[in-house]
Protein backbone atom coordinates (compact mmCIF):
# COMPACT_ATOMS: atom_id res chain seq x y z
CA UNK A 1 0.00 0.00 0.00
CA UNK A 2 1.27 3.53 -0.71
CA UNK A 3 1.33 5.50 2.18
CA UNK A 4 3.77 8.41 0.63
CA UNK A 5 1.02 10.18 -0.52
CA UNK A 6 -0.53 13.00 0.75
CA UNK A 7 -4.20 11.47 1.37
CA UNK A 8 -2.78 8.84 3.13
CA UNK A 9 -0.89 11.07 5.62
CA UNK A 10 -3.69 13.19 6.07
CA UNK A 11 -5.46 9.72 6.88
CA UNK A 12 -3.15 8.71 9.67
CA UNK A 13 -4.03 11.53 11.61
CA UNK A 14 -7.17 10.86 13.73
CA UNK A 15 -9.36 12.30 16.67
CA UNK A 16 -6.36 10.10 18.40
CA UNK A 17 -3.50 11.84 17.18
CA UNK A 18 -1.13 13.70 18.92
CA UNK A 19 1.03 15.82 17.13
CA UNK A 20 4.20 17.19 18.49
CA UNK A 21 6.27 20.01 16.81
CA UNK A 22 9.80 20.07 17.98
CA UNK A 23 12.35 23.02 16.98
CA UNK A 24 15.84 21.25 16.32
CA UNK A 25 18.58 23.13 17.83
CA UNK A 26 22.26 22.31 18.72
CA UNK A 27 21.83 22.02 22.06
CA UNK A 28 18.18 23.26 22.82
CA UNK A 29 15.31 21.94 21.51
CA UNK A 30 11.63 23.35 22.07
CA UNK A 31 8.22 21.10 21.85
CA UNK A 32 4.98 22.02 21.20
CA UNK A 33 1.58 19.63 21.54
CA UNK A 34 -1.67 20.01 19.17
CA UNK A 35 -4.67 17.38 18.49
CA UNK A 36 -6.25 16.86 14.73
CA UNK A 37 -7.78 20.73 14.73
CA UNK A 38 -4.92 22.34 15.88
CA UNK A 39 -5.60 23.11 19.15
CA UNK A 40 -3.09 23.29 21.63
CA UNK A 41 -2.60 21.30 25.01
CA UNK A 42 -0.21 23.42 26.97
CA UNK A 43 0.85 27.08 27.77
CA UNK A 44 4.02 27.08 26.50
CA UNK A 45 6.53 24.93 24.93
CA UNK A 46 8.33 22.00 26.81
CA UNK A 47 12.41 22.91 26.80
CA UNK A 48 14.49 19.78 26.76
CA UNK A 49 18.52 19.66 26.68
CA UNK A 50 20.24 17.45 23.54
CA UNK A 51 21.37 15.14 26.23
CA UNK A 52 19.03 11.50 27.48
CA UNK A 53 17.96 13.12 30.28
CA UNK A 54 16.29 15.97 27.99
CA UNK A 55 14.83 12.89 25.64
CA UNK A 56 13.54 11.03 28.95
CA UNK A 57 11.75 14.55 29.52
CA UNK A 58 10.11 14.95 26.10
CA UNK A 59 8.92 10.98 26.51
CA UNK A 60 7.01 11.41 30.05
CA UNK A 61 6.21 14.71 28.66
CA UNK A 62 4.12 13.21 25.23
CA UNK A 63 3.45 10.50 27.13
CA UNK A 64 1.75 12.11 30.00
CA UNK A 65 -0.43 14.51 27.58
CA UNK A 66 -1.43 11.43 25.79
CA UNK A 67 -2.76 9.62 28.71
CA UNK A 68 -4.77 12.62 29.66
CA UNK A 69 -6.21 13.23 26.47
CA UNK A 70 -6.99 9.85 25.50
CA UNK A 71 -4.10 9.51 22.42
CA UNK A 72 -2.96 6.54 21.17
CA UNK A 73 -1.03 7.68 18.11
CA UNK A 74 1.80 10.13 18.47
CA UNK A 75 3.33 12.05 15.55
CA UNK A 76 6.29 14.16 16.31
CA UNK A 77 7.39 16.60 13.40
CA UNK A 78 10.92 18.65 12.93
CA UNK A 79 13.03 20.54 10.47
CA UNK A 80 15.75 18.14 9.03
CA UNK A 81 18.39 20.88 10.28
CA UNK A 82 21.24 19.56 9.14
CA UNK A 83 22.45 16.66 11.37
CA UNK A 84 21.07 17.63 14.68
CA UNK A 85 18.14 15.64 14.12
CA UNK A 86 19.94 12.30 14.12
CA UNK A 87 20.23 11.34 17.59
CA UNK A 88 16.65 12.54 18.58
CA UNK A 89 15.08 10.63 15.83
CA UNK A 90 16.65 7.65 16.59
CA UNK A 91 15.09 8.08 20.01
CA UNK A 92 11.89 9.09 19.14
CA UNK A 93 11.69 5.85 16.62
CA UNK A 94 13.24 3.29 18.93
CA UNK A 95 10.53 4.63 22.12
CA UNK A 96 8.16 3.71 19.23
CA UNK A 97 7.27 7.66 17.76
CA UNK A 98 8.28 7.39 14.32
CA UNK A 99 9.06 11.02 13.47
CA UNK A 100 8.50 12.72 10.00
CA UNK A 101 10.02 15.99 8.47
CA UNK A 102 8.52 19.00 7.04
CA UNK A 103 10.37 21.05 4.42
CA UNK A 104 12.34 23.76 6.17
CA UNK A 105 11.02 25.82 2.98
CA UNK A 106 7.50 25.46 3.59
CA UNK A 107 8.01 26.39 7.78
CA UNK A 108 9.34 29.63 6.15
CA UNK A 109 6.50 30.12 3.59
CA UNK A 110 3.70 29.34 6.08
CA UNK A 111 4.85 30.48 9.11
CA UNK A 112 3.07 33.97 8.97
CA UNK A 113 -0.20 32.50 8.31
CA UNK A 114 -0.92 32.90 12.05
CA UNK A 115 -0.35 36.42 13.31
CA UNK A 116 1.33 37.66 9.42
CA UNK A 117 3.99 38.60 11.00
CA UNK A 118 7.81 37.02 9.84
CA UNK A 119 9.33 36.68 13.38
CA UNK A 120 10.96 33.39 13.86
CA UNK A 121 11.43 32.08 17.43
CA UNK A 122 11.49 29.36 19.20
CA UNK A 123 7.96 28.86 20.19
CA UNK A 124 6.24 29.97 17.16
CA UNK A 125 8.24 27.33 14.87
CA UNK A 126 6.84 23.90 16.31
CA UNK A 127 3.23 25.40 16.15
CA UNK A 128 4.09 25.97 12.41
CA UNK A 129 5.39 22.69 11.90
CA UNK A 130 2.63 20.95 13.70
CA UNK A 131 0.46 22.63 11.35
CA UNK A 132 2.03 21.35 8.20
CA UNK A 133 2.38 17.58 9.69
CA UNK A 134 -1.62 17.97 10.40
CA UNK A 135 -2.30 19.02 6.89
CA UNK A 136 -0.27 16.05 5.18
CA UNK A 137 3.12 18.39 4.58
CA UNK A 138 5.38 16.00 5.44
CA UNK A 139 7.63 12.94 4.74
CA UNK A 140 9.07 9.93 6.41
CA UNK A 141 12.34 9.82 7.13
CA UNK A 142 14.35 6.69 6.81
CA UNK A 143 16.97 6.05 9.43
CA UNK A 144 18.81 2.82 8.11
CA UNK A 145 19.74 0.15 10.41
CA UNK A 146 21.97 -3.55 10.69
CA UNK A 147 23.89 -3.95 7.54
CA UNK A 148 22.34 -0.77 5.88
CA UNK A 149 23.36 1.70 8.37
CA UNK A 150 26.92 -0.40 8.15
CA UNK A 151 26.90 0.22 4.21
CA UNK A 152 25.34 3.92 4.12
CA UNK A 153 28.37 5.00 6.93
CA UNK A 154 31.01 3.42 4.86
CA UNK A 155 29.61 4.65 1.63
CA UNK A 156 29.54 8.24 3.10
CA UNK A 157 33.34 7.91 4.24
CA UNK A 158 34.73 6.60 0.73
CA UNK A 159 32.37 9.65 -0.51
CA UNK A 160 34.55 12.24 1.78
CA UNK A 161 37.82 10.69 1.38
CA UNK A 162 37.41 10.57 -2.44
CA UNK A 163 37.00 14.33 -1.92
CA UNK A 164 40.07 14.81 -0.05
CA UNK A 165 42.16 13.12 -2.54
CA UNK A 166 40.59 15.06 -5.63
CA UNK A 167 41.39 17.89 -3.59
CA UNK A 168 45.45 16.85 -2.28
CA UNK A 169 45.38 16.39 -6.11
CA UNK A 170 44.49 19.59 -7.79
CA UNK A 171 46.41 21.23 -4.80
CA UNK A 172 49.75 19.22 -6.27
CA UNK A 173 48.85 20.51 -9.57
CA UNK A 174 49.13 23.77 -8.21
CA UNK A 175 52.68 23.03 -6.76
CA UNK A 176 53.90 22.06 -9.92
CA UNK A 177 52.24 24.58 -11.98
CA UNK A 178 54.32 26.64 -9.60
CA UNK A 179 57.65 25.40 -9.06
CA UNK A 180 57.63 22.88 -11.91
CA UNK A 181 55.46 22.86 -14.69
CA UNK A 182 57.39 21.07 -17.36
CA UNK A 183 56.90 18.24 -15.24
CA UNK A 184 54.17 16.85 -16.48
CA UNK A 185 56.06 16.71 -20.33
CA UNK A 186 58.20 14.11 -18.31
CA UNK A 187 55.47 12.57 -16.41
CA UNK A 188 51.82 12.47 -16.88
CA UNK A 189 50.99 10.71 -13.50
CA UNK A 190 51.92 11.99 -10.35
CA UNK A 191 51.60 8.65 -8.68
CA UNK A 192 54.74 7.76 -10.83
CA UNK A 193 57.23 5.49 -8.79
CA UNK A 194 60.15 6.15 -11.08
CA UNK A 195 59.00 9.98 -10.67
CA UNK A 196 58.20 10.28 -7.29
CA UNK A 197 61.52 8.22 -6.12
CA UNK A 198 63.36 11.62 -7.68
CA UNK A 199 60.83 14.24 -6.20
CA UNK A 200 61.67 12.74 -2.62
CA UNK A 201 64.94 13.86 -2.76
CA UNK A 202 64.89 16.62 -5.18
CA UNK A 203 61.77 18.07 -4.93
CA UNK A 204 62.71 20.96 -7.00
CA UNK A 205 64.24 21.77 -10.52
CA UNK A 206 67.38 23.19 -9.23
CA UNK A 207 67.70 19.97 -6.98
CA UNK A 208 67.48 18.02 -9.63
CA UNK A 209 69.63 19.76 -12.01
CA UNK A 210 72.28 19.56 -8.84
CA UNK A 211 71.86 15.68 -8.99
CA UNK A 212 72.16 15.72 -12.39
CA UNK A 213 72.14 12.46 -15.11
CA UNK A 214 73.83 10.22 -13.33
CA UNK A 215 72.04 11.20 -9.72
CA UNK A 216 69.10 10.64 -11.42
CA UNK A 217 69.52 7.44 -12.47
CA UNK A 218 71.58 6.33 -9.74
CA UNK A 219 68.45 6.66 -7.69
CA UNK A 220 66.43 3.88 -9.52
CA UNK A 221 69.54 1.82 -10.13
CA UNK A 222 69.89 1.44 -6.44
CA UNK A 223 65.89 1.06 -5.84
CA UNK A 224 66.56 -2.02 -8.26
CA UNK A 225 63.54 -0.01 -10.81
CA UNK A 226 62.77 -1.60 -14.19
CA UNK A 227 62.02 0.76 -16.83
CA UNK A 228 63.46 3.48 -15.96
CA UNK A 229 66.77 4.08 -17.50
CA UNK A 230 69.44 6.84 -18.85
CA UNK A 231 67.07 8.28 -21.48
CA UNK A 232 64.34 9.06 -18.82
CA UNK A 233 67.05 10.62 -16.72
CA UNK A 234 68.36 12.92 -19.46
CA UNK A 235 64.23 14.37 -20.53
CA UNK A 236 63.85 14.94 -16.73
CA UNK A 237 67.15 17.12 -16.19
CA UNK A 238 66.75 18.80 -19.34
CA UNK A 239 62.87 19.77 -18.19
CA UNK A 240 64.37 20.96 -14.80
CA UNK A 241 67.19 22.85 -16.72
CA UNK A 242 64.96 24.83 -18.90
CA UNK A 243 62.33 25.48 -16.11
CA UNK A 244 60.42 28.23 -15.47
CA UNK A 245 59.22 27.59 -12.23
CA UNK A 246 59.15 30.14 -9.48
CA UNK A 247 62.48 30.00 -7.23
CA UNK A 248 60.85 31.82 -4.28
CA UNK A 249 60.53 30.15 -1.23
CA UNK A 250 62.40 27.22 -1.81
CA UNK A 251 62.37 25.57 2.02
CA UNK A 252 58.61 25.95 1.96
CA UNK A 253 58.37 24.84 -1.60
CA UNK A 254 59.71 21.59 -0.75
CA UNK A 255 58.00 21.28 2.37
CA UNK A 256 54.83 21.49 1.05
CA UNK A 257 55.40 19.08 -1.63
CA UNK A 258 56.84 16.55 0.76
CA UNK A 259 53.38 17.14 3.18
CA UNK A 260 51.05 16.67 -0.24
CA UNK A 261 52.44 13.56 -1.34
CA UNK A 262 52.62 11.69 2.17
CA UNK A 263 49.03 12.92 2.49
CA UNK A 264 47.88 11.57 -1.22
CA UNK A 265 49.31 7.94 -0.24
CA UNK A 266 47.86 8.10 2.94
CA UNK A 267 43.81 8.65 1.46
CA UNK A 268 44.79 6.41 -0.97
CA UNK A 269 45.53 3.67 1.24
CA UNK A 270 42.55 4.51 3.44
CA UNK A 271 40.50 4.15 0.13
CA UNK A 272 41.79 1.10 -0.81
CA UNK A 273 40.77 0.19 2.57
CA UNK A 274 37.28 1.15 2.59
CA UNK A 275 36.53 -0.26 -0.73
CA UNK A 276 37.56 -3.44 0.77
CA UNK A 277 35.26 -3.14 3.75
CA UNK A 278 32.01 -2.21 1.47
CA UNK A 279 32.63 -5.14 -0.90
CA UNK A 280 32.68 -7.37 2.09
CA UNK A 281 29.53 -5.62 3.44
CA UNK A 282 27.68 -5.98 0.09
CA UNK A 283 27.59 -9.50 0.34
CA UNK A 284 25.23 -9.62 3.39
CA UNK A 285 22.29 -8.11 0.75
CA UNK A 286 20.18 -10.40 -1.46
CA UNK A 287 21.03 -10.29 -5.06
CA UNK A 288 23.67 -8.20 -5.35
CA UNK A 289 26.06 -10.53 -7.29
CA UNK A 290 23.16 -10.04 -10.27
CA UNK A 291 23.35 -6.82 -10.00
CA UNK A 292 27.28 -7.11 -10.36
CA UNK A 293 27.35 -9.50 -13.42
CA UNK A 294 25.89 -6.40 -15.28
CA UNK A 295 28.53 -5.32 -17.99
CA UNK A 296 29.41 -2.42 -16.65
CA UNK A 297 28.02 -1.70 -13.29
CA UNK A 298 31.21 -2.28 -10.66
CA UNK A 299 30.91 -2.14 -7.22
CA UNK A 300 31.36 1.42 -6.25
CA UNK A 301 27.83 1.93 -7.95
CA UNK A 302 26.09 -0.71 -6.12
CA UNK A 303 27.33 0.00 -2.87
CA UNK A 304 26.28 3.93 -3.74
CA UNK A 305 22.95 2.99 -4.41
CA UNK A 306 21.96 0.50 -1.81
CA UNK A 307 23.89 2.96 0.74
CA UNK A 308 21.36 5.90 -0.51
CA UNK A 309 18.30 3.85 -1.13
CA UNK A 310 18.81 1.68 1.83
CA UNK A 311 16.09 -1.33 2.19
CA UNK A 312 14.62 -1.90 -1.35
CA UNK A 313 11.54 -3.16 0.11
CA UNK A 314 10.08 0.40 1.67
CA UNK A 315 9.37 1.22 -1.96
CA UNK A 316 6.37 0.27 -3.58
CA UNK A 317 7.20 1.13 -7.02
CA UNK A 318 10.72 2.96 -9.18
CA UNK A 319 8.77 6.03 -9.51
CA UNK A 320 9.07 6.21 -5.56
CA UNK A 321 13.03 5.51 -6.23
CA UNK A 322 13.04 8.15 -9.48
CA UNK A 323 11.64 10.81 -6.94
CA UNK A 324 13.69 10.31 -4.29
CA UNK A 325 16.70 10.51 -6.61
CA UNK A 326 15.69 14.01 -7.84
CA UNK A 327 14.78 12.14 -11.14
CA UNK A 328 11.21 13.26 -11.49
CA UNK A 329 9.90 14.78 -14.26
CA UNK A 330 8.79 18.16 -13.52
CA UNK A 331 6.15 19.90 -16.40
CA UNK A 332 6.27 23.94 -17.26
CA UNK A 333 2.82 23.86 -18.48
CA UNK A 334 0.26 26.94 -18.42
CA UNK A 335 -3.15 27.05 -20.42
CA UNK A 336 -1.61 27.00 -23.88
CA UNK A 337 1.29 27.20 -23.04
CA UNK A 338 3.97 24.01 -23.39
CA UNK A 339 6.73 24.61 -21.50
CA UNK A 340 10.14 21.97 -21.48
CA UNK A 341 9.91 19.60 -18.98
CA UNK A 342 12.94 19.16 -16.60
CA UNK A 343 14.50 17.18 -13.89
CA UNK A 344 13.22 18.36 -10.10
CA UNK A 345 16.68 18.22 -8.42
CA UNK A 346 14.33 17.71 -5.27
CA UNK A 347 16.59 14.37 -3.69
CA UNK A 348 19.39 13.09 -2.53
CA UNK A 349 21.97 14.42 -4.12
CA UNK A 350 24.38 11.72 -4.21
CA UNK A 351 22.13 8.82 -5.60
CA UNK A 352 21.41 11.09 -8.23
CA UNK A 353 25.41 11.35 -8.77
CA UNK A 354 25.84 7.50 -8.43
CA UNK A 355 23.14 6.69 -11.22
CA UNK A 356 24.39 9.31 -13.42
CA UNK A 357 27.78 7.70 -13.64
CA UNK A 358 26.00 4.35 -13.60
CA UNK A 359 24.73 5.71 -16.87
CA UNK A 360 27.73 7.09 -18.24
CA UNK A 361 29.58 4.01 -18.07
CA UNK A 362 27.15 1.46 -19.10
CA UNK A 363 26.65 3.43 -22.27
CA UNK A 364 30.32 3.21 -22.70
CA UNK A 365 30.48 -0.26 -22.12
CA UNK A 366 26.98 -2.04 -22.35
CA UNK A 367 26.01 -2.56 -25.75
CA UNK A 368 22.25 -2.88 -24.95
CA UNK A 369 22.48 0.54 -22.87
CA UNK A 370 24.29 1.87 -25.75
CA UNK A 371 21.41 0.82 -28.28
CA UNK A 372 19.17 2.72 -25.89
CA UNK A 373 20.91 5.94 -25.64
CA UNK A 374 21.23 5.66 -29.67
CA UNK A 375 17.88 5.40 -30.05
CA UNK A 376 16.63 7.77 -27.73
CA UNK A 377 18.61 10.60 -29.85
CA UNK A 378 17.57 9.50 -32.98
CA UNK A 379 13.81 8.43 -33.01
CA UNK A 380 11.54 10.32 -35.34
CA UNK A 381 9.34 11.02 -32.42
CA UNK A 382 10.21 13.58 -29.36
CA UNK A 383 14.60 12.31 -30.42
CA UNK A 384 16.17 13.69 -26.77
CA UNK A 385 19.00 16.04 -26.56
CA UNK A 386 22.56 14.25 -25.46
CA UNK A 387 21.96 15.14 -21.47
CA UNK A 388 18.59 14.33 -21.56
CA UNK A 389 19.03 10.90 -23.10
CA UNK A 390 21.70 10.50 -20.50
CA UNK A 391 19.21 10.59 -17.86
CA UNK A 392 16.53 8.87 -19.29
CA UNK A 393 19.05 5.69 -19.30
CA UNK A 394 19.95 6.50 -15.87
CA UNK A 395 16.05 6.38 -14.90
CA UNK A 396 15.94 2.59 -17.03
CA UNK A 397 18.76 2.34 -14.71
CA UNK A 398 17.20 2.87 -11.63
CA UNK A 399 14.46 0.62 -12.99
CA UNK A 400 16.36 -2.33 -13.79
CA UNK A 401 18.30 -2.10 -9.98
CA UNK A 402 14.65 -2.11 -8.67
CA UNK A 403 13.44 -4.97 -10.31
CA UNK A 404 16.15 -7.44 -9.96
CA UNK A 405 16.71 -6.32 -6.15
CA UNK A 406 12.53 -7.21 -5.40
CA UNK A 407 12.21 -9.84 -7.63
CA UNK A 408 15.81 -11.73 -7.87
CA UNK A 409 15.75 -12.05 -11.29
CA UNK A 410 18.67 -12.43 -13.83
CA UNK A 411 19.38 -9.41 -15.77
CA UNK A 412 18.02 -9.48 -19.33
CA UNK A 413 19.25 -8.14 -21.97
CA UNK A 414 16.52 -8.95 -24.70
CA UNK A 415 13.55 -7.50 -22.56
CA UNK A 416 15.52 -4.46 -22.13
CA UNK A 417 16.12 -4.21 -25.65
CA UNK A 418 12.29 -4.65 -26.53
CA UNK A 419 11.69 -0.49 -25.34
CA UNK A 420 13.59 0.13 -28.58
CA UNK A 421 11.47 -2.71 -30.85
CA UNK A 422 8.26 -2.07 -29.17
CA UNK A 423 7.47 1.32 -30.59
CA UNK A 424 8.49 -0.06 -34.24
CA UNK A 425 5.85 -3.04 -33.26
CA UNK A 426 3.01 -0.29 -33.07
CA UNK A 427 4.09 1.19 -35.92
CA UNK A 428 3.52 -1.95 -38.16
């Protein structure tokens, strides 16, 4: 049963409802109780500490209005302000209140309805957000747990320590754009051994001009290094001879480098590491080897999606999954007027990142997923742009993930191929 939509929230909430709205602070949070029509059940708003004494407050607090208004359902609502939330969900779902969010957008749009005034405070925002949980405005959260929560956490830290290295590594790009840009005509990797053997001890041009030919290859002689000989030696001293690299600040210069390279092997060992961990991880969840067999799809997808989508089950259909992506197909439409449609954006961000490249490479790679985008572009009828066609297969994308994760079946390559024959089928 869908219970996402908007009728069906607004049918949740009964004469037996009680419906808390709690301002999220840092430390401070503020609590406000309402029935079905809105009508508040105390003077002022409960003030409980970010701390398990505070939550043990708020619980014989709802607990005690409950009892004395005959409840038996509670609601409580909040902003999703930023990560503050986390720990007083968790303990508002394990005491058995499973809380739900309202858009931080529409507590800013609506909360003037009252007394049309735009004062924000602390009292006056969990009466607003009560209001918008009692008229349906809201969603369900999902806090993942077991091997989810495992996956999503690990997913999240190979996410930020990707960053970190793309960032050591356009910070090293500066150095050497710097102090050393003929470089790269020697070396188009940074992560070169024979290369980075040389920067170690003569980080700069004029070091390396000091070391000269034979230095050079004396170096990877002693380090017993195969392919690198005489001839590399000579193109690297010759770059560092006609350099034009700044020769300011040469102590700090090499300094820096040193720090920048000790820190790129460092995140890359820790991502080596990680990747290790999720692919051990992955195995705990059903049908994720078929997923895996698909040419094309590696393992850093799969573990992206399943750590943003979480349990597959919560979903009753891919248009749920398309939504929550950001993938949703949003119309410009007025009288007769046909706008382009778009893409909301409205989603998490990085699941909409993880099926994008999903896409990318399977059109590189998959010839079926190839066919598609081909024929998406060039059909007589409504032919899509390059980007859009690119997300359209990331949407079949999302489909296909869906369907094999629910229903454990193989991926196949001749059904998927029939969206392209089907149309011709009609035709005829």
């Amino acid at each position: 049963m869908n219970c996402n939509t908007q009728n069906a929230k607004i049918a949740s909430i009964t004469e037996k409802t009680l419906i808390v709205g709690i301002d999220v602070g840092s430390e401070i949070h503020y609590a406000r109780a309402f029935d079905w029509r809105n009508y508040e059940y105390t003077k002022k708003p409960l003030e409980f500490s970010n701390t398990e004494a505070g939550f043990q407050t708020l619980k014989e607090w709802v607990e005690d209005i409950a009892e004395k208004h005959g409840k038996t359902a509670v609601i409580p609502g909040m902003e999703p302000t930023g990560h503050y939330w986390f720990a007083l969900g968790k303990f508002l779902q394990d005491s058995g209140m499973r809380p739900v969010h309202v858009n931080p957008h529409h507590v800013k749009k609506s909360k003037e309805l009252d007394d049309n005034n735009p004062n924000k405070n602390d009292r006056k925002d969990p009466k607003t957000i009560a209001a918008l949980v009692n008229e349906g405005r809201f969603s369900y959260p999902y806090i993942p747990t077991g091997i989810y929560a495992e996956i999503r956490s690990l997913s999240n830290l190979r996410f930020q320590t990707q960053e970190e290295l793309t960032r050591i590594k356009n910070r090293i790009a500066r150095w050497f754009a710097i102090y050393f840009p003929e470089y790269k005509d020697v070396y188009g990797d940074y992560k070169a051994v024979s290369g980075r053997m040389v920067l170690k001890e003569a980080p700069l041009p004029e070091d390396i001009q000091k070391l000269g030919v034979e230095g050079v290859n004396k170096i990877w002689r002693d380090a017993k290094l195969r392919g690198a000989g005489m001839k590399r030696a000579k193109t690297l001293v010759s770059a560092a001879e006609h350099s034009v690299g700044s020769k300011e600040a040469p102590g700090a210069a090499r300094m820096e480098l040193r720090n920048l390279l000790n820190d790129m092997d460092v995140y890359t060992s820790r991502l080596e590491e990680l990747l290790l961990k999720i692919e051990e991880k992955l195995k705990e969840i059903p049908y994720v080897d078929k997923l895996m067999g698909i040419k094309g799809i590696g393992m850093v997808t799969v573990s992206g999606f399943i750590a943003e989508v979480g349990e597959i089950g919560r979903f009753d259909n891919p248009k749920q999954l398309q939504k929550l992506a950001g993938y949703a197909i949003v119309a410009n439409d007025s009288g007769k007027h046909n706008g382009e449609s778009r893409i909301s954006y409205r989603g998490r961000k990085r699941l909409r990142y993880v099926l994008y490249e999903a896409a990318i490479s399977l059109i590189g790679k998959n010839a079926e997923f190839k066919a598609i985008h081909e024929y998406y572009r060039t059909r007589k009828e409504n032919p899509l742009k390059k980007m859009q066609s690119v997300v359209a297969v990331a949407c079949k994308v999302l489909r296909v993930f869906y369907t094999i994760l629910t229903k454990g079946v193989d991926y196949d390559a001749g059904k998927l191929m029939g969206d392209i024959r089907r149309p011709q089928v009609q035709a005829a």
